[in-house]
PDB file of N, CA and C in Angstrom:
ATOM      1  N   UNK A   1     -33.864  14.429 -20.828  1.00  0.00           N
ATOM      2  CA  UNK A   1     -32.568  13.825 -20.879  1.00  0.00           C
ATOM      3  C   UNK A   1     -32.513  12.996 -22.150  1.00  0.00           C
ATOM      4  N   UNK A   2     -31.360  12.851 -22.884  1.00  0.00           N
ATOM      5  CA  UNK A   2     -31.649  12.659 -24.053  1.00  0.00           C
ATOM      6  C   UNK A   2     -30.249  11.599 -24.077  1.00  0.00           C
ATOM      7  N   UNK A   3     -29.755   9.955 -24.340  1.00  0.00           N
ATOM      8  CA  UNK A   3     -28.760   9.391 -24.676  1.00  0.00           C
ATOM      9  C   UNK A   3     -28.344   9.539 -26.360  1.00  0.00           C
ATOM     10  N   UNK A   4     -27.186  10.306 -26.607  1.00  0.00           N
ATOM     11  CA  UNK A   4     -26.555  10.589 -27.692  1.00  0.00           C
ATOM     12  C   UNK A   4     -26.252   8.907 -28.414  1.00  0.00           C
ATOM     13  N   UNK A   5     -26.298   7.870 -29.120  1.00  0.00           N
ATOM     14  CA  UNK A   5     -25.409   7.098 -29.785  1.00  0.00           C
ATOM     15  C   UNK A   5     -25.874   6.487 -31.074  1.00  0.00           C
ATOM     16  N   UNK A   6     -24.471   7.360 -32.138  1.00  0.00           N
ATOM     17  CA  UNK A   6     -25.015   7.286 -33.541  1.00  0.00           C
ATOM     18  C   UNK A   6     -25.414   5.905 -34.324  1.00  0.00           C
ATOM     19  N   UNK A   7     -24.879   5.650 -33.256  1.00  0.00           N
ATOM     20  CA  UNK A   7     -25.405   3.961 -33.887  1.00  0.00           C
ATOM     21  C   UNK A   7     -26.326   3.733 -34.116  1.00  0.00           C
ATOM     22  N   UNK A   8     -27.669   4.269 -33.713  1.00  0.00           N
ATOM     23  CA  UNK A   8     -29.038   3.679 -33.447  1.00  0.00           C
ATOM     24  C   UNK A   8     -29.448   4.280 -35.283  1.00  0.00           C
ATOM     25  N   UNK A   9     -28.769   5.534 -35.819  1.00  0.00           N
ATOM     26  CA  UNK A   9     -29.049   5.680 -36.837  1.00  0.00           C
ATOM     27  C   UNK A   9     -28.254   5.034 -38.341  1.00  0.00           C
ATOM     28  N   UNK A  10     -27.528   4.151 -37.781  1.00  0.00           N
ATOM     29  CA  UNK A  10     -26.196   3.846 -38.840  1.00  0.00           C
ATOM     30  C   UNK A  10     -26.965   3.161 -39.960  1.00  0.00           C
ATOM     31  N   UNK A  11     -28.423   2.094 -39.758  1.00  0.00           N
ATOM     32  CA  UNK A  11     -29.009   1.649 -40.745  1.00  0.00           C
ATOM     33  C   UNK A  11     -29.842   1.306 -40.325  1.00  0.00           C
ATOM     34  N   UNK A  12     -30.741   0.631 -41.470  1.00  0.00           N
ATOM     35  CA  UNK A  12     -32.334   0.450 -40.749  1.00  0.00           C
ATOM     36  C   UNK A  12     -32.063  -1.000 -39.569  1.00  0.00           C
ATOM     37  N   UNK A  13     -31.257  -1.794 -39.698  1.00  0.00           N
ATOM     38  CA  UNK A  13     -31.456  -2.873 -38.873  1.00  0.00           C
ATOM     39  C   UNK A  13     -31.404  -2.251 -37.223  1.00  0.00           C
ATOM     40  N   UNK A  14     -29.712  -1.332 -37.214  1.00  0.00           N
ATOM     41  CA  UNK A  14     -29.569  -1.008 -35.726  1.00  0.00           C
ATOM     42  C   UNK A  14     -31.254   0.003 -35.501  1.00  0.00           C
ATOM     43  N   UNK A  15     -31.784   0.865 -35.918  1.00  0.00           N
ATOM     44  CA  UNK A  15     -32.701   1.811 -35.665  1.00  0.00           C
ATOM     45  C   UNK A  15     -33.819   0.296 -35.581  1.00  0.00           C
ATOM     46  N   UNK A  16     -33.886  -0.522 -35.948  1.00  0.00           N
ATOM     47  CA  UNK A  16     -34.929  -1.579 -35.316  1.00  0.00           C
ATOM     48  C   UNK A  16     -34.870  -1.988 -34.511  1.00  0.00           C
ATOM     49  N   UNK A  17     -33.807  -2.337 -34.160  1.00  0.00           N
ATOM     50  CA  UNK A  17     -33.286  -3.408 -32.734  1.00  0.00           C
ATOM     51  C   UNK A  17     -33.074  -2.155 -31.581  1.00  0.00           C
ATOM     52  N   UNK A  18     -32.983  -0.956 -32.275  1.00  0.00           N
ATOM     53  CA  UNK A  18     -32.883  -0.171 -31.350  1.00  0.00           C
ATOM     54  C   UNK A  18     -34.539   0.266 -30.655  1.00  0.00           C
ATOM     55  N   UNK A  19     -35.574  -0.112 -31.663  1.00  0.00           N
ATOM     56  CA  UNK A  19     -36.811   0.290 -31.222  1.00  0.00           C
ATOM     57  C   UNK A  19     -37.300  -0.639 -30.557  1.00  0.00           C
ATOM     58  N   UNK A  20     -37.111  -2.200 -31.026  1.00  0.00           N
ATOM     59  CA  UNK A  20     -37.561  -2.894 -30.103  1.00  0.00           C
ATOM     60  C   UNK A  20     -36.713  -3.101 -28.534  1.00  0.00           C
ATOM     61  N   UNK A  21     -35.451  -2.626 -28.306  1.00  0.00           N
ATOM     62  CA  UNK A  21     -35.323  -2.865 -27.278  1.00  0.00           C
ATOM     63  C   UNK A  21     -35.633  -1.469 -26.568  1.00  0.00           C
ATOM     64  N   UNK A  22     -36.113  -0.726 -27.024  1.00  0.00           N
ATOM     65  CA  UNK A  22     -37.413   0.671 -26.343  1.00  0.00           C
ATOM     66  C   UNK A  22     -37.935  -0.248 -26.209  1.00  0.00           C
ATOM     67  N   UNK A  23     -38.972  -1.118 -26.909  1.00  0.00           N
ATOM     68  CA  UNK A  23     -40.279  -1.710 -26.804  1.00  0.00           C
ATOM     69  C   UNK A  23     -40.349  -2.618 -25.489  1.00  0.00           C
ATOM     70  N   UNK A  24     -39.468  -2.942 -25.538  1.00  0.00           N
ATOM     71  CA  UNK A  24     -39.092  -4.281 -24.237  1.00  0.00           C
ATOM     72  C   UNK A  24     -39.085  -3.648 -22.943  1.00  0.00           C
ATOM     73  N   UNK A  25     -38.153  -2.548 -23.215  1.00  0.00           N
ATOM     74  CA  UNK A  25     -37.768  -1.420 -22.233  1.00  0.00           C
ATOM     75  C   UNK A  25     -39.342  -0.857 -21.378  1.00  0.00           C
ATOM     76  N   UNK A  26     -40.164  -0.540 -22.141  1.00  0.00           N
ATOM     77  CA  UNK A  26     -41.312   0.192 -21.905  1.00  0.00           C
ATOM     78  C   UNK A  26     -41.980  -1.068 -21.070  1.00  0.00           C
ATOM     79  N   UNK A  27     -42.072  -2.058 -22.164  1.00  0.00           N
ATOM     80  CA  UNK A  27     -43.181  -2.718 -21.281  1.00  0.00           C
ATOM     81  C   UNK A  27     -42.493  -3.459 -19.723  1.00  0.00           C
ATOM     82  N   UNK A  28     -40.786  -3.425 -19.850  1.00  0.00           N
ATOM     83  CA  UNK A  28     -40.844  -3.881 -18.407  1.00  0.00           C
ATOM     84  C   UNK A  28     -41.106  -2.907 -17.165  1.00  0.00           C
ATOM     85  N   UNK A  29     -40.801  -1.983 -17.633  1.00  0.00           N
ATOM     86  CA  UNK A  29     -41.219  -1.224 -16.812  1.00  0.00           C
ATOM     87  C   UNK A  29     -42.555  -0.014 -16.336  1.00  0.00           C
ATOM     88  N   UNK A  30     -43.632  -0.518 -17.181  1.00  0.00           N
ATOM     89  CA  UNK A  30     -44.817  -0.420 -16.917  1.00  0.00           C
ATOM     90  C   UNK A  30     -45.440  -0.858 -15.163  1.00  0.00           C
ATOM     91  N   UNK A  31     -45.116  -1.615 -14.490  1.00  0.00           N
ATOM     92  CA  UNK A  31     -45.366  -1.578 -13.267  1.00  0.00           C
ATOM     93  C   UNK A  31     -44.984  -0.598 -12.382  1.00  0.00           C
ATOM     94  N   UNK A  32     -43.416  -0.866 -12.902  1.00  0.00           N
ATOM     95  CA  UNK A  32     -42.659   0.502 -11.633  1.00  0.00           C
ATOM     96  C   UNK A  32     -43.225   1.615 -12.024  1.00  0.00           C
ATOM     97  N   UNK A  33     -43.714   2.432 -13.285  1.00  0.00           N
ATOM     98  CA  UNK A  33     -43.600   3.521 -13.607  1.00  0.00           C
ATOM     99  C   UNK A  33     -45.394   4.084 -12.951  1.00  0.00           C
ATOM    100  N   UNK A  34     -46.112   3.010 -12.893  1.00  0.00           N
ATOM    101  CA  UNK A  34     -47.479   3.356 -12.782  1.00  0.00           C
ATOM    102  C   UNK A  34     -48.122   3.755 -11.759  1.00  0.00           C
ATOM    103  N   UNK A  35     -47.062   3.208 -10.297  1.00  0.00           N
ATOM    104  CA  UNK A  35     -47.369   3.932  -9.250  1.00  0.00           C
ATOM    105  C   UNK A  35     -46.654   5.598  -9.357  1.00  0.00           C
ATOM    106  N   UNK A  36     -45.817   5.468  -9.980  1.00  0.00           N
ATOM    107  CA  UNK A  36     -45.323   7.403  -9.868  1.00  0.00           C
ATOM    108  C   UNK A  36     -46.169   7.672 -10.908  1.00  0.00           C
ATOM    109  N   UNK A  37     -47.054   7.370 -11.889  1.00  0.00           N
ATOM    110  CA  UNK A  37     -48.013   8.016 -12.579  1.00  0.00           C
ATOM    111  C   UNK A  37     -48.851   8.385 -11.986  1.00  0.00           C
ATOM    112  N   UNK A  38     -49.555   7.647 -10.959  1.00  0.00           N
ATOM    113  CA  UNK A  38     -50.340   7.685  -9.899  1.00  0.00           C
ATOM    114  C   UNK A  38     -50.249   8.652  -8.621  1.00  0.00           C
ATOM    115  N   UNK A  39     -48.362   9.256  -8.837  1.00  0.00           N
ATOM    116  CA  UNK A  39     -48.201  10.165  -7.806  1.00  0.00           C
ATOM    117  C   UNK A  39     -48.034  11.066  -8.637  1.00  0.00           C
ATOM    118  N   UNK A  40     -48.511  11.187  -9.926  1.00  0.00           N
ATOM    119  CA  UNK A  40     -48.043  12.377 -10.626  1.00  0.00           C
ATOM    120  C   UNK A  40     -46.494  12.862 -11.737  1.00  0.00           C
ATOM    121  N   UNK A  41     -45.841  11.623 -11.707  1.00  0.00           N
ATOM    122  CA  UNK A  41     -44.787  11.884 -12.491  1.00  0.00           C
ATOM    123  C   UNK A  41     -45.191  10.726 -14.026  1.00  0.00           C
ATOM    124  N   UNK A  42     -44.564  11.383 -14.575  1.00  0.00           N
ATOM    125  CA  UNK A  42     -45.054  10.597 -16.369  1.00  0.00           C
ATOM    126  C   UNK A  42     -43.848  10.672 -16.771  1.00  0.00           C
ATOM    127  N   UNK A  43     -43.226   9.409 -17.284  1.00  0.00           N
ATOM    128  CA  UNK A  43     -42.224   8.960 -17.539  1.00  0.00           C
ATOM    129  C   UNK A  43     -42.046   8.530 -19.821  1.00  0.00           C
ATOM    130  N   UNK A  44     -41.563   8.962 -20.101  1.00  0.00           N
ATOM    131  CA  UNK A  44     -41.705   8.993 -21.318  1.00  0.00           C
ATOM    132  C   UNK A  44     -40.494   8.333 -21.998  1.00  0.00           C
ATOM    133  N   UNK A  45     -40.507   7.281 -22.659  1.00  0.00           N
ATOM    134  CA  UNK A  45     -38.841   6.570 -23.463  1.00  0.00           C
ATOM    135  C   UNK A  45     -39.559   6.489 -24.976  1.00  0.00           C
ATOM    136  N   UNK A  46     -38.934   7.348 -25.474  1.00  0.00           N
ATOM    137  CA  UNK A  46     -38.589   7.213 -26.766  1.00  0.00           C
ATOM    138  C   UNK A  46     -37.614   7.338 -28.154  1.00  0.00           C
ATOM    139  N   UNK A  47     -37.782   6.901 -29.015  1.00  0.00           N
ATOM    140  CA  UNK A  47     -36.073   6.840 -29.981  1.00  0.00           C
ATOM    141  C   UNK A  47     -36.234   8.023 -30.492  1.00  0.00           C
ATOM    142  N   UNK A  48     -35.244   8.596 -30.557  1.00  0.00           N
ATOM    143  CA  UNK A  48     -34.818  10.229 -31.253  1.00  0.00           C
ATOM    144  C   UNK A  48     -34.321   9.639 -32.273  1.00  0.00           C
ATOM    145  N   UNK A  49     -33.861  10.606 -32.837  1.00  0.00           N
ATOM    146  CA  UNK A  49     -33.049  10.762 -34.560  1.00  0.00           C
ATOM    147  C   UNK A  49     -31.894  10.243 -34.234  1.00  0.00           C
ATOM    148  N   UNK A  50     -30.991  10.878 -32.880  1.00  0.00           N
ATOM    149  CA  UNK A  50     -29.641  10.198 -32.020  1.00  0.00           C
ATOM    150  C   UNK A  50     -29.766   9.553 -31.688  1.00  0.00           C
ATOM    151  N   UNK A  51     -30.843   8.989 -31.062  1.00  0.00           N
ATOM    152  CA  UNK A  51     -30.293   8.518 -29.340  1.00  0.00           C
ATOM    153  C   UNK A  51     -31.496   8.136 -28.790  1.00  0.00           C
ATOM    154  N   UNK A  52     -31.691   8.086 -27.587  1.00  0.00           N
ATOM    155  CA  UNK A  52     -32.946   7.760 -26.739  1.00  0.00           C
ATOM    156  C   UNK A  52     -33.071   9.125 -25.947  1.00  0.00           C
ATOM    157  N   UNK A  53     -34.604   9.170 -25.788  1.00  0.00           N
ATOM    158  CA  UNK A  53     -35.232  10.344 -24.889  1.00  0.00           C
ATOM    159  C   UNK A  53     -36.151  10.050 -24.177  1.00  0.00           C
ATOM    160  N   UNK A  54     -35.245  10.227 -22.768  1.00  0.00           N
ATOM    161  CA  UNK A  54     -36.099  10.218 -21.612  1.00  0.00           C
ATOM    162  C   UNK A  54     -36.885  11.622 -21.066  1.00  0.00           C
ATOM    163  N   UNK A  55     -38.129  11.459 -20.919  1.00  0.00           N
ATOM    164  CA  UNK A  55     -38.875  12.738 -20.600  1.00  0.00           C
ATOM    165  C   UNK A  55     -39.386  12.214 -19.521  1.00  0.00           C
ATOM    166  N   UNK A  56     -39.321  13.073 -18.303  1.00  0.00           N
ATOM    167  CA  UNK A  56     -40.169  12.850 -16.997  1.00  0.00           C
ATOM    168  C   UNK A  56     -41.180  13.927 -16.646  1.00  0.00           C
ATOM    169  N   UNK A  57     -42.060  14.054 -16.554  1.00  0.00           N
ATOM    170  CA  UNK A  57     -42.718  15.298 -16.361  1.00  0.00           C
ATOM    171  C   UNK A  57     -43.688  15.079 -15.025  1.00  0.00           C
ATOM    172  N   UNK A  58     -43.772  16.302 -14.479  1.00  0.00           N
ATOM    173  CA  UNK A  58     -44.827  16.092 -12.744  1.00  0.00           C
ATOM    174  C   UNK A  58     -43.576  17.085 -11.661  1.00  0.00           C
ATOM    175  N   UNK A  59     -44.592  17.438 -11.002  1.00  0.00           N
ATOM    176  CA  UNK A  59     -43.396  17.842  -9.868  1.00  0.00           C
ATOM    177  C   UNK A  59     -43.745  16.964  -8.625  1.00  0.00           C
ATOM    178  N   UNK A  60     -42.603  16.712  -8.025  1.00  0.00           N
ATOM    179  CA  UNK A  60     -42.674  16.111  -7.221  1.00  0.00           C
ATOM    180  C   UNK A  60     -41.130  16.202  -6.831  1.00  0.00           C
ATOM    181  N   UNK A  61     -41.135  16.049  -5.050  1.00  0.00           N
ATOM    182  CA  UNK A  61     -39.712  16.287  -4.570  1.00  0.00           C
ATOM    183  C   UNK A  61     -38.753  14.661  -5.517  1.00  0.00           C
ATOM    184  N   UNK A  62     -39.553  13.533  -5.541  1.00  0.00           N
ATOM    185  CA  UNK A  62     -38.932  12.202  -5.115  1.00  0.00           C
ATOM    186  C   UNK A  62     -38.233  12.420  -7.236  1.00  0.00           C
ATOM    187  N   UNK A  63     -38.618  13.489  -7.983  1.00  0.00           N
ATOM    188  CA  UNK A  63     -38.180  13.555  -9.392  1.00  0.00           C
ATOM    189  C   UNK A  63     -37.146  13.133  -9.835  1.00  0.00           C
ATOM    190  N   UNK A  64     -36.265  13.600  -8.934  1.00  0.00           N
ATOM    191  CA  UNK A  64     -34.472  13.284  -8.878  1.00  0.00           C
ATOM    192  C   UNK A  64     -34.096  11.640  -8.713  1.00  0.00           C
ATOM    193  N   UNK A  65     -34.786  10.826  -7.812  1.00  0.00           N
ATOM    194  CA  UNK A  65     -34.597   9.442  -7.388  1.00  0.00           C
ATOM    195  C   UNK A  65     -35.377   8.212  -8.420  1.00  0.00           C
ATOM    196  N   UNK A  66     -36.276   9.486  -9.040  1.00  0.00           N
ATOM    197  CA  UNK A  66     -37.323   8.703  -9.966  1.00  0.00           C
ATOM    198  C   UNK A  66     -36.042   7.864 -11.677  1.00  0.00           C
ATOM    199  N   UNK A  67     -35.846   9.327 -11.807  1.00  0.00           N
ATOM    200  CA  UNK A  67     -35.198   8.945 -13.260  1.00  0.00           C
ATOM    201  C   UNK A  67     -33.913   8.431 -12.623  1.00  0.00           C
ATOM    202  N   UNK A  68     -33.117   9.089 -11.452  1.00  0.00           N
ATOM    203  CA  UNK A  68     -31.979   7.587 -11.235  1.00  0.00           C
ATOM    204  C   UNK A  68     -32.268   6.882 -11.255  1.00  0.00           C
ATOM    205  N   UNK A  69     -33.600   6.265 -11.163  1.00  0.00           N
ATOM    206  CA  UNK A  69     -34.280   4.805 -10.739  1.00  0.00           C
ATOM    207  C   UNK A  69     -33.989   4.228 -12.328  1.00  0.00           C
ATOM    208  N   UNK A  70     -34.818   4.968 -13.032  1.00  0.00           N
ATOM    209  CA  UNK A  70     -35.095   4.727 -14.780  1.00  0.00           C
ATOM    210  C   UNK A  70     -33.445   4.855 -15.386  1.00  0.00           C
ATOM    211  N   UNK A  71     -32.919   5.691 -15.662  1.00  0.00           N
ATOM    212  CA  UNK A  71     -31.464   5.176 -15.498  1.00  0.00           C
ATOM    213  C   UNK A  71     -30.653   4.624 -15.439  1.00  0.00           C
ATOM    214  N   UNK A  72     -30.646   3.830 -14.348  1.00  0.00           N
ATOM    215  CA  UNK A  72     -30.000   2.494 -13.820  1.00  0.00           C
ATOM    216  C   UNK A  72     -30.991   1.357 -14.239  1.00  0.00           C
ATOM    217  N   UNK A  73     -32.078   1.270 -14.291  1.00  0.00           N
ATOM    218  CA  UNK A  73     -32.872   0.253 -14.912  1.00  0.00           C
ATOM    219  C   UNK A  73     -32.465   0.067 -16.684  1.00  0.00           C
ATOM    220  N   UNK A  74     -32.522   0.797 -17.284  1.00  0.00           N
ATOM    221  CA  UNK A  74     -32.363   1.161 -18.579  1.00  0.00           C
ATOM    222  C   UNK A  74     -30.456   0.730 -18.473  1.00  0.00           C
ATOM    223  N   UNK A  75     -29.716   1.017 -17.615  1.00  0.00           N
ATOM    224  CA  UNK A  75     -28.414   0.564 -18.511  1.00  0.00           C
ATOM    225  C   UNK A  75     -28.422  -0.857 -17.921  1.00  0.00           C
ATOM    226  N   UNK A  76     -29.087  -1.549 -16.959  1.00  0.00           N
ATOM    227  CA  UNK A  76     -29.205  -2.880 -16.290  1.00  0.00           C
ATOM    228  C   UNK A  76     -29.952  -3.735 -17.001  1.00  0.00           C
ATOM    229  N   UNK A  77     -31.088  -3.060 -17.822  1.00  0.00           N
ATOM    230  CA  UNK A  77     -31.419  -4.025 -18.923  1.00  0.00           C
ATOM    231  C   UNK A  77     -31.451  -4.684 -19.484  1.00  0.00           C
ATOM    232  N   UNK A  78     -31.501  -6.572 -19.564  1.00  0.00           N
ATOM    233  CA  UNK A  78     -31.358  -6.702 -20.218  1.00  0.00           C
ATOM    234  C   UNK A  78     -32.376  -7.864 -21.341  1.00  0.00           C
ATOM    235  N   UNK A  79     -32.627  -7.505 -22.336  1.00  0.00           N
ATOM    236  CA  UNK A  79     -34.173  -7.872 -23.038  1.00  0.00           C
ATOM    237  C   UNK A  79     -34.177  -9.180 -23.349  1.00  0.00           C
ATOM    238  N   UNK A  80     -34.842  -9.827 -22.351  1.00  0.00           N
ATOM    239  CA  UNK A  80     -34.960 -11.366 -22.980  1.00  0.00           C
ATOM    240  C   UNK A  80     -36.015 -11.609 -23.795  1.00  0.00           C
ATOM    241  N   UNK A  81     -36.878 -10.433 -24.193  1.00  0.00           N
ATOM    242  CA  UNK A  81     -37.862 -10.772 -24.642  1.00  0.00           C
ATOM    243  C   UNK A  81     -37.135 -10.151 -26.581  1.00  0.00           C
ATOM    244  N   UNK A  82     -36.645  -9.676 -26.805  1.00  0.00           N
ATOM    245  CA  UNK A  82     -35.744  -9.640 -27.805  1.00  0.00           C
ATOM    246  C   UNK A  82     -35.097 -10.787 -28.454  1.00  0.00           C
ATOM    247  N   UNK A  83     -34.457 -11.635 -27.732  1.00  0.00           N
ATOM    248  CA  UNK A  83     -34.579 -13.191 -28.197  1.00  0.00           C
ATOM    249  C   UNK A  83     -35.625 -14.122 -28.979  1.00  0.00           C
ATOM    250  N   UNK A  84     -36.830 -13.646 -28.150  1.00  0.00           N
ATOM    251  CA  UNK A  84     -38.019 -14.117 -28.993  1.00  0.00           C
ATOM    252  C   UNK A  84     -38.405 -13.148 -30.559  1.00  0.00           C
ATOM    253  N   UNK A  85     -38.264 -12.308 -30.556  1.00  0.00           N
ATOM    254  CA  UNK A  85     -38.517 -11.088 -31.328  1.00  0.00           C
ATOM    255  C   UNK A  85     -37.716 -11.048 -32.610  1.00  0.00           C
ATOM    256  N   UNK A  86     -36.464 -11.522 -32.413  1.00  0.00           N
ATOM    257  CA  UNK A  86     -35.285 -11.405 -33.404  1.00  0.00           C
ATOM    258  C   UNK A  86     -35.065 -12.646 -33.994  1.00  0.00           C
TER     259      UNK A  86
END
């Protein structure tokens, strides 16, 4: 699954702020993600050329509830640790 928005490429500042709030992104959710690593699903966020790319990989029935989970976490986001950063 891949979020399209050209913004992240418009200049080097947005493509930074766009990586660190991946960066923030990742590490908050390193807990939730480690028990479904543990059941076999691998959860992947990273910045594309567009956009953001979410990769989930594993089979498992719960796949579908996993990335709604990541999803809704990711647009609920929001990086306080970016404050410190910027």
């Amino acid at each position: 699954m891949s979020v399209t928005a050209p913004i992240i490429a418009a200049d080097p500042r947005s493509t930074m702020l766009s990586s660190m709030f991946l960066w923030c992104l990742n590490d908050a959710l390193t807990e939730e993600t480690y028990n479904a690593e543990l059941a076999g699903l691998k959860c992947e966020l990273e910045l594309g050329t567009f956009g953001t790319n979410l990769k989930v990989t594993g089979y498992d029935e719960k796949q579908p509830l996993f990335v709604e989970h990541l999803v809704k976490r990711m647009t609920d986001f929001k990086p306080g640790l970016l404050k410190v950063c910027y």
